[in-house]
N, C-alpha and C. Protein backbone atom coordinates (compact mmCIF):
# COMPACT_ATOMS: atom_id res chain seq x y z
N UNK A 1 2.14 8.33 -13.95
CA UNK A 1 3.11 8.52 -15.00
C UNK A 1 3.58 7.16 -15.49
N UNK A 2 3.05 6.92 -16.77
CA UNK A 2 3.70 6.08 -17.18
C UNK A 2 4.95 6.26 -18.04
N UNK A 3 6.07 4.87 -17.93
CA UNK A 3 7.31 4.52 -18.78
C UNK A 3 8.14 3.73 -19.39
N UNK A 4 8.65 3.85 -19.88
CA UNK A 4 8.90 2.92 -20.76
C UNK A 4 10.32 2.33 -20.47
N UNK A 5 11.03 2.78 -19.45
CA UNK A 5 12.37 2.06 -18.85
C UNK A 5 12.17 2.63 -17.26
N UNK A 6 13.22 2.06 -16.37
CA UNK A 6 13.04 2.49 -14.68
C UNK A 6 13.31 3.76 -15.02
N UNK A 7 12.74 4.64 -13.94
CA UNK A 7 12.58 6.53 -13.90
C UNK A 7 14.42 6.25 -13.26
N UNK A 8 14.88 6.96 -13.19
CA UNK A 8 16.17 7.41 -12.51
C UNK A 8 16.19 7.96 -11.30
N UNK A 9 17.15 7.61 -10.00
CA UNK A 9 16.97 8.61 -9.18
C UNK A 9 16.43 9.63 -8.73
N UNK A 10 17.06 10.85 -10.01
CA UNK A 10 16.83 11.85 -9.54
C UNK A 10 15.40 11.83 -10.49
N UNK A 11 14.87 11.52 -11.31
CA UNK A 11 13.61 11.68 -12.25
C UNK A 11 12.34 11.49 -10.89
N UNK A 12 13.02 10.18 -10.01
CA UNK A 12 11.65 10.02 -8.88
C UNK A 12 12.00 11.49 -7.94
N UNK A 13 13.02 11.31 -7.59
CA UNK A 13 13.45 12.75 -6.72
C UNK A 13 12.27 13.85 -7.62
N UNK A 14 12.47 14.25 -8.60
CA UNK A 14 11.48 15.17 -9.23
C UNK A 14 9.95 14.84 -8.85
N UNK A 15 9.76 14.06 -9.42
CA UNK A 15 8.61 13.29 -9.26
C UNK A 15 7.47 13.66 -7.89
N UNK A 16 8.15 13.20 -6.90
CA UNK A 16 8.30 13.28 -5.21
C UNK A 16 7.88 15.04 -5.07
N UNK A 17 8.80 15.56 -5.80
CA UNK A 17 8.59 17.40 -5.35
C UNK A 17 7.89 17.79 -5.76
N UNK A 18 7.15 17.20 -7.11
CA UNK A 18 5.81 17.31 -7.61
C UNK A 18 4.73 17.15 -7.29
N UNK A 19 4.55 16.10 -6.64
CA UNK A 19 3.42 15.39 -6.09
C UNK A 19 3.01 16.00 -4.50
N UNK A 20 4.28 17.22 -4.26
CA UNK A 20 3.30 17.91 -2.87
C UNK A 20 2.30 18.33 -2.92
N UNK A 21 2.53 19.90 -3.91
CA UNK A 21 1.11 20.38 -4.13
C UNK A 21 0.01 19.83 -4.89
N UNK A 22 -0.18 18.62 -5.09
CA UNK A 22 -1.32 17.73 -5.39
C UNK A 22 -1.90 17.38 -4.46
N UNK A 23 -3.48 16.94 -4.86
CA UNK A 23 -4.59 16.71 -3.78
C UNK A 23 -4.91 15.32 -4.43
N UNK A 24 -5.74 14.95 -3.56
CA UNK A 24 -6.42 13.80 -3.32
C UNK A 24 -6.77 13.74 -4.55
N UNK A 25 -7.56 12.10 -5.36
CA UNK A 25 -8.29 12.69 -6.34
C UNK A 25 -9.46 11.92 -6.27
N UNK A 26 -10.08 11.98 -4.93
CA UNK A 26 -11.47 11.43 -4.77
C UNK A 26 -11.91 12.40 -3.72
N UNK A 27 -12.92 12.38 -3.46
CA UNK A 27 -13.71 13.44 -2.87
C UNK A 27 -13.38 13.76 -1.34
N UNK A 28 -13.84 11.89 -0.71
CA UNK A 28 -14.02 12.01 0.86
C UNK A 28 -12.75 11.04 1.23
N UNK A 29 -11.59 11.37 1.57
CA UNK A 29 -10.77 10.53 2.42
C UNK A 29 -11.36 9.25 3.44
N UNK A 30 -11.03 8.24 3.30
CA UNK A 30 -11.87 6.99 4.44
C UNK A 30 -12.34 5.80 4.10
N UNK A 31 -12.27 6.43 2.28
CA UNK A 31 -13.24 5.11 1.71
C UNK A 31 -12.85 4.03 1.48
N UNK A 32 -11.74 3.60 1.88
CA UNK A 32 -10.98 2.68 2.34
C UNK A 32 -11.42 1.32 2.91
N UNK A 33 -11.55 2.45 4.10
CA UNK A 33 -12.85 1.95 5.24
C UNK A 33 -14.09 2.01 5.28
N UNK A 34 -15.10 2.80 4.97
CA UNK A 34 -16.30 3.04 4.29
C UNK A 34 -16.66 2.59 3.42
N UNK A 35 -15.99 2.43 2.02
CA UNK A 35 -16.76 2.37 0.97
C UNK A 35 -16.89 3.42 0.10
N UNK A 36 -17.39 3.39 -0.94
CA UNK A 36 -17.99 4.60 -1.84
C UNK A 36 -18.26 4.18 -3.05
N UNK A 37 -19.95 4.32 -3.54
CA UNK A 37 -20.08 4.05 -5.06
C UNK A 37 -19.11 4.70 -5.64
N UNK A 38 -19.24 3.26 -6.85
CA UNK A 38 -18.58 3.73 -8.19
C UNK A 38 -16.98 3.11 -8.11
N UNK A 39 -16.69 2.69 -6.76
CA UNK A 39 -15.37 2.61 -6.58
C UNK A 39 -15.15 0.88 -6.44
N UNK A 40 -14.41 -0.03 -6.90
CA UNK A 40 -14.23 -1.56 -6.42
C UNK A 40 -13.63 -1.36 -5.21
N UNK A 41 -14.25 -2.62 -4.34
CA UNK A 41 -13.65 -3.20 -3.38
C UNK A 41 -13.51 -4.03 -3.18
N UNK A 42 -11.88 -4.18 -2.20
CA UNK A 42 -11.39 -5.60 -2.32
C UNK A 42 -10.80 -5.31 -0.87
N UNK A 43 -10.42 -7.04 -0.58
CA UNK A 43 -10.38 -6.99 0.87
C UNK A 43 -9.51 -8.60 0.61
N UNK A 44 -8.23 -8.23 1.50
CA UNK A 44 -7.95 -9.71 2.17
C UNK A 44 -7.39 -9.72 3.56
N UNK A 45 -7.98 -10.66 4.06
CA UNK A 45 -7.07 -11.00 5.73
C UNK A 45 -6.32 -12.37 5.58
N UNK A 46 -5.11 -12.32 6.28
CA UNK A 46 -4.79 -13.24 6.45
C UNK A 46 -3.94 -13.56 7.76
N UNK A 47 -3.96 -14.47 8.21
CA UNK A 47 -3.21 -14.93 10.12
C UNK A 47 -1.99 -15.08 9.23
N UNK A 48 -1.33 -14.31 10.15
CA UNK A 48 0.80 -14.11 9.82
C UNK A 48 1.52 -14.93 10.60
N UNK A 49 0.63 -15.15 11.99
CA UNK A 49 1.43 -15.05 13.70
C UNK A 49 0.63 -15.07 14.57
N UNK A 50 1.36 -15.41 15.69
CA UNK A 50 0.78 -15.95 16.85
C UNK A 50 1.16 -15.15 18.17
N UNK A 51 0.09 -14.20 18.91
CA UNK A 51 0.76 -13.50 19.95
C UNK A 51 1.65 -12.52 20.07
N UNK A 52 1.92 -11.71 20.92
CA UNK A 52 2.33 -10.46 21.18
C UNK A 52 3.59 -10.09 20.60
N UNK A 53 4.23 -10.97 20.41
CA UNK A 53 5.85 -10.91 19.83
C UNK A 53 5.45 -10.96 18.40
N UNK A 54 4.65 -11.71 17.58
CA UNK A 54 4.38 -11.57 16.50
C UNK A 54 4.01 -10.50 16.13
N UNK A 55 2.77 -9.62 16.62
CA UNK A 55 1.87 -8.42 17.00
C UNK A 55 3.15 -7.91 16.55
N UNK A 56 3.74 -7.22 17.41
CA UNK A 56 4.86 -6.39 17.41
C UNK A 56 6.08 -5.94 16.06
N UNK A 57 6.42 -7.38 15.71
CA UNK A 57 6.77 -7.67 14.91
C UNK A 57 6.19 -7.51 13.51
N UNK A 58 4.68 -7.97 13.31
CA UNK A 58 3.87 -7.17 12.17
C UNK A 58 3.80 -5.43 12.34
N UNK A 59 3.23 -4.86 13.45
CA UNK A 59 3.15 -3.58 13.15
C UNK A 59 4.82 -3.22 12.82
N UNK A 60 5.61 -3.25 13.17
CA UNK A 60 7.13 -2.75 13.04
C UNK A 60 7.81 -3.14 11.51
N UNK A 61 6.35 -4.20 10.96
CA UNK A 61 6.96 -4.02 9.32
C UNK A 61 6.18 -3.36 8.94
N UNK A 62 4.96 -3.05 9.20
CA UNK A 62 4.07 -2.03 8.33
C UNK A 62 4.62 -0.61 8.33
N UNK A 63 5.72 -0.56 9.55
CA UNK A 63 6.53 0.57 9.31
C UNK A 63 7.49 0.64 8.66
N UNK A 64 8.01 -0.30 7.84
CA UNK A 64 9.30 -0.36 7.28
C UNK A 64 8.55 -0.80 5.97
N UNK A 65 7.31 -0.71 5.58
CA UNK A 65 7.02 -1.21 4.36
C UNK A 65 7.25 -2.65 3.71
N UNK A 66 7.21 -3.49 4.82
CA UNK A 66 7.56 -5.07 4.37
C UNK A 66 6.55 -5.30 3.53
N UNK A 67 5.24 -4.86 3.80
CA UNK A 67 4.35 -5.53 2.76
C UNK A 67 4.54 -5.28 1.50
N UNK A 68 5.55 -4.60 1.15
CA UNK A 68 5.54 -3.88 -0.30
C UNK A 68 6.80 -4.70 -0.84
N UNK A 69 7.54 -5.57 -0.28
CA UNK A 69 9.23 -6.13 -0.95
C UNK A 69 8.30 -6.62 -1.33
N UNK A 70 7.70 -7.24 -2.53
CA UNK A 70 7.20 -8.39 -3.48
C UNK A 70 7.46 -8.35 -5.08
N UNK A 71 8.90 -7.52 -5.02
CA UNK A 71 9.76 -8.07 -6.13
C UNK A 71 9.27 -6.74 -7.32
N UNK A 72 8.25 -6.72 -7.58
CA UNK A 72 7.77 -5.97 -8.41
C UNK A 72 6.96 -4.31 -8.53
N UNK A 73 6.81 -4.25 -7.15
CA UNK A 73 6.48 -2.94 -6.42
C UNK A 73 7.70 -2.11 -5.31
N UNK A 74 7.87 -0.98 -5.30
CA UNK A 74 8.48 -0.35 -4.85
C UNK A 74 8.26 1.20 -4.04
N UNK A 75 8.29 1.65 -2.75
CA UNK A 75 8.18 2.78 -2.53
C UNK A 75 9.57 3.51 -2.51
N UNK A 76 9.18 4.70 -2.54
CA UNK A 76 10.27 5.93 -2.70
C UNK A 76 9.82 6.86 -1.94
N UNK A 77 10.30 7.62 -1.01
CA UNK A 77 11.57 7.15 -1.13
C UNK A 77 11.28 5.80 0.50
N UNK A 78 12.44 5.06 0.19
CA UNK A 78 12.70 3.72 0.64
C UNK A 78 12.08 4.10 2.87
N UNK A 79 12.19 5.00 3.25
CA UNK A 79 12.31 5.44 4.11
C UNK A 79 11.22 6.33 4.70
N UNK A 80 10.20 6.33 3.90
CA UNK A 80 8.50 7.08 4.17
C UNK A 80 8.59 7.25 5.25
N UNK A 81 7.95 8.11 6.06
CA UNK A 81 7.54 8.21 7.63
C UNK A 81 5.98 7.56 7.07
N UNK A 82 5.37 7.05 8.14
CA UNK A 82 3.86 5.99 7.95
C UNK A 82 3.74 7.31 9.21
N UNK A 83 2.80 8.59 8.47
CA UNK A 83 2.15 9.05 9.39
C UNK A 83 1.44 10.26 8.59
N UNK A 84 0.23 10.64 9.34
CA UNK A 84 -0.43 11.60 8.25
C UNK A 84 0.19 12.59 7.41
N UNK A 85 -0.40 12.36 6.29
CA UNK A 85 0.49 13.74 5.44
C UNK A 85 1.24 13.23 4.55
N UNK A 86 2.09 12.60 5.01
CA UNK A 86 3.31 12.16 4.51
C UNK A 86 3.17 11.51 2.77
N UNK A 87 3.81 12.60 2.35
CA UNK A 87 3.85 11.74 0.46
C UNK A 87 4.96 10.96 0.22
N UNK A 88 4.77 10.37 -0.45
CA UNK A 88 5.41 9.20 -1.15
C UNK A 88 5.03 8.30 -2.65
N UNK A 89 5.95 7.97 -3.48
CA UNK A 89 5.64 7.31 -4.60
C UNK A 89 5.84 5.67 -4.58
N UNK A 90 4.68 5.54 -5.55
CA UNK A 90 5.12 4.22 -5.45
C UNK A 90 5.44 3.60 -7.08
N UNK A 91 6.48 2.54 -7.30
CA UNK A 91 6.89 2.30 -8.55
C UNK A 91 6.38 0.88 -8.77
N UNK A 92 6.29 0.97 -10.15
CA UNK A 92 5.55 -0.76 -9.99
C UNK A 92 6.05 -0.97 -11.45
N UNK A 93 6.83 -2.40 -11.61
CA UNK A 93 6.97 -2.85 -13.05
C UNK A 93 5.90 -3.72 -13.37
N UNK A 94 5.42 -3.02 -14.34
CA UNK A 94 4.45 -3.67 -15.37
C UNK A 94 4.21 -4.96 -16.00
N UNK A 95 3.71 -5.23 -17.18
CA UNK A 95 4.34 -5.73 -18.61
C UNK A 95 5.35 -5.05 -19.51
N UNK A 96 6.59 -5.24 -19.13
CA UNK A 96 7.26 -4.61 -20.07
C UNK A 96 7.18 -2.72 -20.25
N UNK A 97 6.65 -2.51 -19.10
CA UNK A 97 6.76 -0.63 -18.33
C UNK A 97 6.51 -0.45 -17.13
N UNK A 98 6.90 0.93 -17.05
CA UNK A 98 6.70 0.99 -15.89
C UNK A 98 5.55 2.04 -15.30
N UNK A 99 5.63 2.38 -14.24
CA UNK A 99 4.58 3.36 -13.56
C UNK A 99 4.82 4.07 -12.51
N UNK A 100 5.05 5.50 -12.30
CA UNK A 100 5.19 6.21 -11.28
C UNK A 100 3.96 6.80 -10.41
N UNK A 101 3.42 6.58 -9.23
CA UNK A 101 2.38 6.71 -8.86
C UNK A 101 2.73 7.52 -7.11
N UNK A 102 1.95 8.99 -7.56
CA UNK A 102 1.87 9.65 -6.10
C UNK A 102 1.04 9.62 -5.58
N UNK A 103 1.53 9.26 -3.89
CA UNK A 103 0.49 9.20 -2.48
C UNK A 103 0.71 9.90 -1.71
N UNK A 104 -0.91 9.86 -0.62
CA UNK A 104 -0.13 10.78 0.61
C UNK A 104 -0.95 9.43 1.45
N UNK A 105 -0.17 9.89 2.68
CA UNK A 105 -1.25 9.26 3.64
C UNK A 105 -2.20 9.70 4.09
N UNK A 106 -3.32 9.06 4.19
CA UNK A 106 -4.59 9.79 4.82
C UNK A 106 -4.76 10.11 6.38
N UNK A 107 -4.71 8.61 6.90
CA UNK A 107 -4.84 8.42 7.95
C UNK A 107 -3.81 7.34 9.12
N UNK A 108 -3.62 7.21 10.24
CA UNK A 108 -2.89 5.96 11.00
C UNK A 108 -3.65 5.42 11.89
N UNK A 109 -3.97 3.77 12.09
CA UNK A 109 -4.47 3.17 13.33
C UNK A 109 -3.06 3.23 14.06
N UNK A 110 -3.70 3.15 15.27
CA UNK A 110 -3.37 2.43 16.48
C UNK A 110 -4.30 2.57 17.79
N UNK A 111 -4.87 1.24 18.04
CA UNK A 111 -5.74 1.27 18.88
C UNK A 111 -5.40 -0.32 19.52
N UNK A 112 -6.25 -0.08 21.08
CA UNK A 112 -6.36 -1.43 21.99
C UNK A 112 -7.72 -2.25 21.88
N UNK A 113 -8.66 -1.38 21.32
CA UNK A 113 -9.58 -2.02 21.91
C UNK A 113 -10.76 -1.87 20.72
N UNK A 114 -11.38 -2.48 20.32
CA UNK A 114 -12.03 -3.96 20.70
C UNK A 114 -10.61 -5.12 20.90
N UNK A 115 -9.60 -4.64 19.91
CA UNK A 115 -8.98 -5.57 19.84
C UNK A 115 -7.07 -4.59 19.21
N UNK A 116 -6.11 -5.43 19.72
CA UNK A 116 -4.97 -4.57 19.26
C UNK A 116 -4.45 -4.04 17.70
N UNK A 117 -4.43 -2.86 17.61
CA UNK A 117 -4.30 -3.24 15.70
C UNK A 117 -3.57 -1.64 15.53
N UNK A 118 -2.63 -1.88 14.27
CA UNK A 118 -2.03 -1.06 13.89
C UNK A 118 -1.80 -1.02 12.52
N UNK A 119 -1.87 -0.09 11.69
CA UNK A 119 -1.85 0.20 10.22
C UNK A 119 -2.01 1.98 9.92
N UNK A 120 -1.87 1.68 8.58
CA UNK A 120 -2.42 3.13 7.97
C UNK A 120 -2.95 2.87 6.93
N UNK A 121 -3.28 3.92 6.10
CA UNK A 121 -4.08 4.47 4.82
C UNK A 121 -3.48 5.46 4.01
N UNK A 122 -3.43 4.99 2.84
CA UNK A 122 -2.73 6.10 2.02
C UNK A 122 -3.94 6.37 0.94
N UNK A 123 -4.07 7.55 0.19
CA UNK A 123 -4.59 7.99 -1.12
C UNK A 123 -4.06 7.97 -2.23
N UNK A 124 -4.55 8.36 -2.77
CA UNK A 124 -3.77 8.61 -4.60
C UNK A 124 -4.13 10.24 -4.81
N UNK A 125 -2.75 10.65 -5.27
CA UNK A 125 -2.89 12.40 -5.98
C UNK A 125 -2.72 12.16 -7.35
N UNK A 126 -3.30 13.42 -7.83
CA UNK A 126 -3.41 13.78 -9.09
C UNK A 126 -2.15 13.34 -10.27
N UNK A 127 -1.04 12.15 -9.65
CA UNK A 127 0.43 12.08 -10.29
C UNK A 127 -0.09 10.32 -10.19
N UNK A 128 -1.30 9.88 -9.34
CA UNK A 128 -1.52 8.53 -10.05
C UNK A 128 -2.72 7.95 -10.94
N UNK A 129 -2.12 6.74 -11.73
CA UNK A 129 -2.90 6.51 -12.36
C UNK A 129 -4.43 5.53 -11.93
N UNK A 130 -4.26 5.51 -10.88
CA UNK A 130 -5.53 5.13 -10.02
C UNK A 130 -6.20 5.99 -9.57
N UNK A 131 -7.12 6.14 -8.98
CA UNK A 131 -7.98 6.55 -8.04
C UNK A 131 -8.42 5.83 -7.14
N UNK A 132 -8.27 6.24 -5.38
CA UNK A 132 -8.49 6.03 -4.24
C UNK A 132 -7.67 5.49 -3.32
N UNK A 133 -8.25 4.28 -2.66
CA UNK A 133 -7.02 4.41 -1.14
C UNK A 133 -6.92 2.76 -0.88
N UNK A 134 -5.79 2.39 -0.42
CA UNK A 134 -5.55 1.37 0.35
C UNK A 134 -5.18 1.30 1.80
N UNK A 135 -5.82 0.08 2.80
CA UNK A 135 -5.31 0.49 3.99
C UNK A 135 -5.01 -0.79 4.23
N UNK A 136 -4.10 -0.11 5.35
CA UNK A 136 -3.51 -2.00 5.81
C UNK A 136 -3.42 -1.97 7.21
N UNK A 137 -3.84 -3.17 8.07
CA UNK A 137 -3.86 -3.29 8.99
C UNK A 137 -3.22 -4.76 9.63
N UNK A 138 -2.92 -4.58 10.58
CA UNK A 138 -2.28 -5.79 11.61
C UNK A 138 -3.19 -5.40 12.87
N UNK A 139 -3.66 -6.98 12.96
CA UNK A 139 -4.70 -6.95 14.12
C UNK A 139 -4.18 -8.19 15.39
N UNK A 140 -4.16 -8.27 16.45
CA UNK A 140 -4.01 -9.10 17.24
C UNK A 140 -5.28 -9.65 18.25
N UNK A 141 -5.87 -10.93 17.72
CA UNK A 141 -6.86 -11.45 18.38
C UNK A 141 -6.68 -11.86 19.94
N UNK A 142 -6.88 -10.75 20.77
CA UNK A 142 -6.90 -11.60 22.24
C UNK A 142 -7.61 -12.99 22.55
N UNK A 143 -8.83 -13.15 21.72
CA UNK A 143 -9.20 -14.93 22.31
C UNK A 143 -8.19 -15.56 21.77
N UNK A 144 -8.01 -15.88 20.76
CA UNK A 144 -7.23 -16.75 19.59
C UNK A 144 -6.12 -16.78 19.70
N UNK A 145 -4.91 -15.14 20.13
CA UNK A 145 -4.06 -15.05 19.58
C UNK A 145 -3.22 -14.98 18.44
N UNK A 146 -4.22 -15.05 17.59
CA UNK A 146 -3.72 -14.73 16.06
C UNK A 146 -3.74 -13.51 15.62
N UNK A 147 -2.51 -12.96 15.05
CA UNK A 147 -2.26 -11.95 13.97
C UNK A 147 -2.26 -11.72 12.89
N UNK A 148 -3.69 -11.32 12.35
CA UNK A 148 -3.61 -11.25 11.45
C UNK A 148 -3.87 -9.72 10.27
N UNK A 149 -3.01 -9.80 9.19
CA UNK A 149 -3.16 -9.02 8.53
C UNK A 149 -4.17 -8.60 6.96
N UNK A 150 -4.64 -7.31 7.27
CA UNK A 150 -5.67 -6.94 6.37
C UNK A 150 -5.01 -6.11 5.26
N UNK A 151 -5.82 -5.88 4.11
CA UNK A 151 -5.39 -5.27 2.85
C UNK A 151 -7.05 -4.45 2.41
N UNK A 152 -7.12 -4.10 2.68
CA UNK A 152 -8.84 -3.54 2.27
C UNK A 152 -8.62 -1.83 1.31
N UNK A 153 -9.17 -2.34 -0.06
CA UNK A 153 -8.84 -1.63 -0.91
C UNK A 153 -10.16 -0.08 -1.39
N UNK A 154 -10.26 0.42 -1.76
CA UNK A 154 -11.45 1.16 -3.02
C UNK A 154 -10.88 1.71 -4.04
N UNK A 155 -10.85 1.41 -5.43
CA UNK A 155 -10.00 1.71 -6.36
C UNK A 155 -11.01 2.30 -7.62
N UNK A 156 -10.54 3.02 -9.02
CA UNK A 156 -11.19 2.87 -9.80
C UNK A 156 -10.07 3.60 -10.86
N UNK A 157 -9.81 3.09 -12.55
CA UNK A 157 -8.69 3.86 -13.00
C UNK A 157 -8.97 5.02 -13.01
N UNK A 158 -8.14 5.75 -13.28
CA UNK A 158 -8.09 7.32 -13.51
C UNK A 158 -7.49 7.68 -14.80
N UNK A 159 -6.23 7.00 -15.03
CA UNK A 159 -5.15 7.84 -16.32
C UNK A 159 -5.85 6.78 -17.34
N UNK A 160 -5.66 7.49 -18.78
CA UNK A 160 -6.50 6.28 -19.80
C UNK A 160 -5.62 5.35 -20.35
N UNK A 161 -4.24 5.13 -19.87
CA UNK A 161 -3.90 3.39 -20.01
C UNK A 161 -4.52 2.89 -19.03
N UNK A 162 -4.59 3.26 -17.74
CA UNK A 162 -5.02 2.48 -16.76
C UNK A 162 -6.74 1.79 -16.90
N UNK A 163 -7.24 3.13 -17.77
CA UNK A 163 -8.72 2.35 -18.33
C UNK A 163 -8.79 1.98 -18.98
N UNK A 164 -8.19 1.82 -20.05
CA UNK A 164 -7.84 0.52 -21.26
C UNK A 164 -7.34 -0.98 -21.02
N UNK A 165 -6.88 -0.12 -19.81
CA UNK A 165 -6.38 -1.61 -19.53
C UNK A 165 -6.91 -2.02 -17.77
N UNK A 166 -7.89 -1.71 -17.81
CA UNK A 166 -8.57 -1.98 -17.11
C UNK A 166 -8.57 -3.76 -16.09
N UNK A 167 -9.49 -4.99 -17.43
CA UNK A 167 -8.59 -6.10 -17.00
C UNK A 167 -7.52 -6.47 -16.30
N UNK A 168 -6.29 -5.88 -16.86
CA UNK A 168 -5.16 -6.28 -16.44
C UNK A 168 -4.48 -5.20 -15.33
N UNK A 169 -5.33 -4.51 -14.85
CA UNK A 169 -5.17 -3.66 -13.48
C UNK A 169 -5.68 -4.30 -12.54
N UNK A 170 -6.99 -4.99 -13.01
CA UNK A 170 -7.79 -5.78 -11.83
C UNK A 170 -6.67 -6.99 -11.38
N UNK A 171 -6.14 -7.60 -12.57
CA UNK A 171 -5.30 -8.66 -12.05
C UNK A 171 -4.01 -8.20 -11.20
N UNK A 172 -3.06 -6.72 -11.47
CA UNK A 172 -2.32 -6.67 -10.81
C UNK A 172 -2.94 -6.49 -9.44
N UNK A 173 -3.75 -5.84 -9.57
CA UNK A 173 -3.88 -5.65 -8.19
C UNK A 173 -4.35 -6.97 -7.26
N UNK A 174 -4.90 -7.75 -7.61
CA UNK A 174 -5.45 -9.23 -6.86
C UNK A 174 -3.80 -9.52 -6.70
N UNK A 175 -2.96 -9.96 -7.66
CA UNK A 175 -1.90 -10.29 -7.48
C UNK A 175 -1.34 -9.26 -6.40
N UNK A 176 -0.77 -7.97 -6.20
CA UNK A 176 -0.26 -7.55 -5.24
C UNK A 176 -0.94 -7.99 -4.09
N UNK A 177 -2.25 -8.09 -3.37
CA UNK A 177 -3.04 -8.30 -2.21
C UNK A 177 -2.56 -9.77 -2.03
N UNK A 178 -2.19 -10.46 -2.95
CA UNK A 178 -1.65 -11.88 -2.32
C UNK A 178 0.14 -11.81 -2.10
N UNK A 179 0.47 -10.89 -2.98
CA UNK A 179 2.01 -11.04 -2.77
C UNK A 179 2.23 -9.92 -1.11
N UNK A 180 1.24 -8.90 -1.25
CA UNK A 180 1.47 -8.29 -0.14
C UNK A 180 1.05 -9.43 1.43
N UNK A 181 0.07 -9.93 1.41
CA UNK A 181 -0.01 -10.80 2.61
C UNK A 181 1.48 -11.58 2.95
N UNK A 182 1.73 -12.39 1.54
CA UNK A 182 2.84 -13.21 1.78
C UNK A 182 4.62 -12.34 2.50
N UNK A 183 4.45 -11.06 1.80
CA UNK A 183 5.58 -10.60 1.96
C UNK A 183 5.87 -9.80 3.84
N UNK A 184 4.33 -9.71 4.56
CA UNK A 184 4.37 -9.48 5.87
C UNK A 184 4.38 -11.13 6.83
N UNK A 185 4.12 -11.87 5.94
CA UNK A 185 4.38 -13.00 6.68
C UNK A 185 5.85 -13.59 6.89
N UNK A 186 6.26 -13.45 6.00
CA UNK A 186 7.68 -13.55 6.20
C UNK A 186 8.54 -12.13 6.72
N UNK A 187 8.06 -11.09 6.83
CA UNK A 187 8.35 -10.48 8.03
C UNK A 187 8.25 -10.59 8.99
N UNK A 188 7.10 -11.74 9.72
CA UNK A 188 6.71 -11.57 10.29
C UNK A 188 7.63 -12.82 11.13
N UNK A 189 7.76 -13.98 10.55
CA UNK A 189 8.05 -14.93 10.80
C UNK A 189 10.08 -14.72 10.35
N UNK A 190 10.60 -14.05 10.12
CA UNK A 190 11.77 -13.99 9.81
C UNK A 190 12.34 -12.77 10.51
N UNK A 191 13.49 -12.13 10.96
CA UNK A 191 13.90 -10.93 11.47
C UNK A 191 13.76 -10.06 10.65
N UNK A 192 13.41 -9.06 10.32
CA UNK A 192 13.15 -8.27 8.77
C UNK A 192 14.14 -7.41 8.19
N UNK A 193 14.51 -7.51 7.07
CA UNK A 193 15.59 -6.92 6.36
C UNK A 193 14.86 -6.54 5.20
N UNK A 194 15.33 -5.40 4.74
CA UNK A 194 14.35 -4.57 3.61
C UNK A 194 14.78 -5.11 2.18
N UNK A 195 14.45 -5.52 1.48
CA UNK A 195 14.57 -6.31 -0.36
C UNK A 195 14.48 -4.92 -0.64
N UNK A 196 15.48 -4.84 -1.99
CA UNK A 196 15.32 -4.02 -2.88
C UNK A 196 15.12 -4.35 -4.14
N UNK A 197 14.13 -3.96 -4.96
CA UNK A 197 13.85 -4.74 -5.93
C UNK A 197 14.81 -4.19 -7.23
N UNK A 198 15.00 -5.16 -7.82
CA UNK A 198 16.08 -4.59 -9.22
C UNK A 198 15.22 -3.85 -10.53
């Protein structure tokens, strides 16, 4: 949904109750992780931290959505549970508009082994103007000790501003994958307090 000033409270509140009975709007949930013609992929890692206290400290913002304070993106509501199922919107100011976009989650890591790592995966329903999934992960290297965090995308537009404007989707999104690294690093490295964006 696109707009042309911030949605209101209760307009996302609507929004939100809408976007239950919506489905996925790609075929196979995963492709995240997999892959899938037809779809771009993008991928960044980056070292946040050092060791188990860091570790800790990254997964415990991927629960509070730290990667997302980067001023210009927003989830709703502020308080998501990060666990399957779970819908949620996300708001993003534009150029001069805005965008209401419904998710669910697909899937959640948490695993020890090969190596420690925790994240999830969300989709896009039929209320965004994308198509497919992002996942994010926090990994902790036992040789190294480094923590570092992943962004690994499969996208393709869906609504027809979003394919018109195609270009300048590719750029937000490169831009979010760098503002999102930066914004878990300073979670990571700072005690974390949630930004609200204006």
């Amino acid at each position: 949904m696109f707009l042309l000033t911030r949605p209101t409270p209760a307009a996302i509140a609507r929004f939100l109750d809408g976007s239950r009975t919506q489905t996925f709007t790609y075929a196979t949930p995963g492709i995240s992780e997999t892959g899938a013609p037809g779809f771009a992929h993008d991928e960044i890692v980056a070292v946040i931290g050092r060791g188990d206290a860091a570790f800790a400290r990254a997964r415990e913002a991927l629960r509070q959505w730290a990667h997302f304070d980067v001023g210009w993106v927003e989830v709703h509501p502020r308080e998501a549970a990060v666990e399957s199922g779970a819908n949620f919107a996300i708001l993003i100011r534009h150029l001069g508009f805005w965008s209401l976009n419904g998710c669910r989650i697909v899937s959640t890591i948490e695993a020890r082994e090969p190596a420690q790592r925790a994240g999830f995966a969300y989709g896009t329903l039929g209320t965004h103007a994308e198509c497919g999934e992002e996942q994010f992960m926090v990994t902790l290297d036992a040789a190294t000790g480094d923590v570092s965090y992943r962004l690994r995308a499969a996208s393709r537009p869906r609504a027809l501003l979003a394919r018109a404007g195609y270009p300048i989707a590719r750029l937000l999104q490169a831009r979010f994958r760098r503002d999102s690294a930066a914004a878990i690093a300073r979670a990571v490295s700072d005690p974390y307090t949630p930004q609200h964006s204006a």
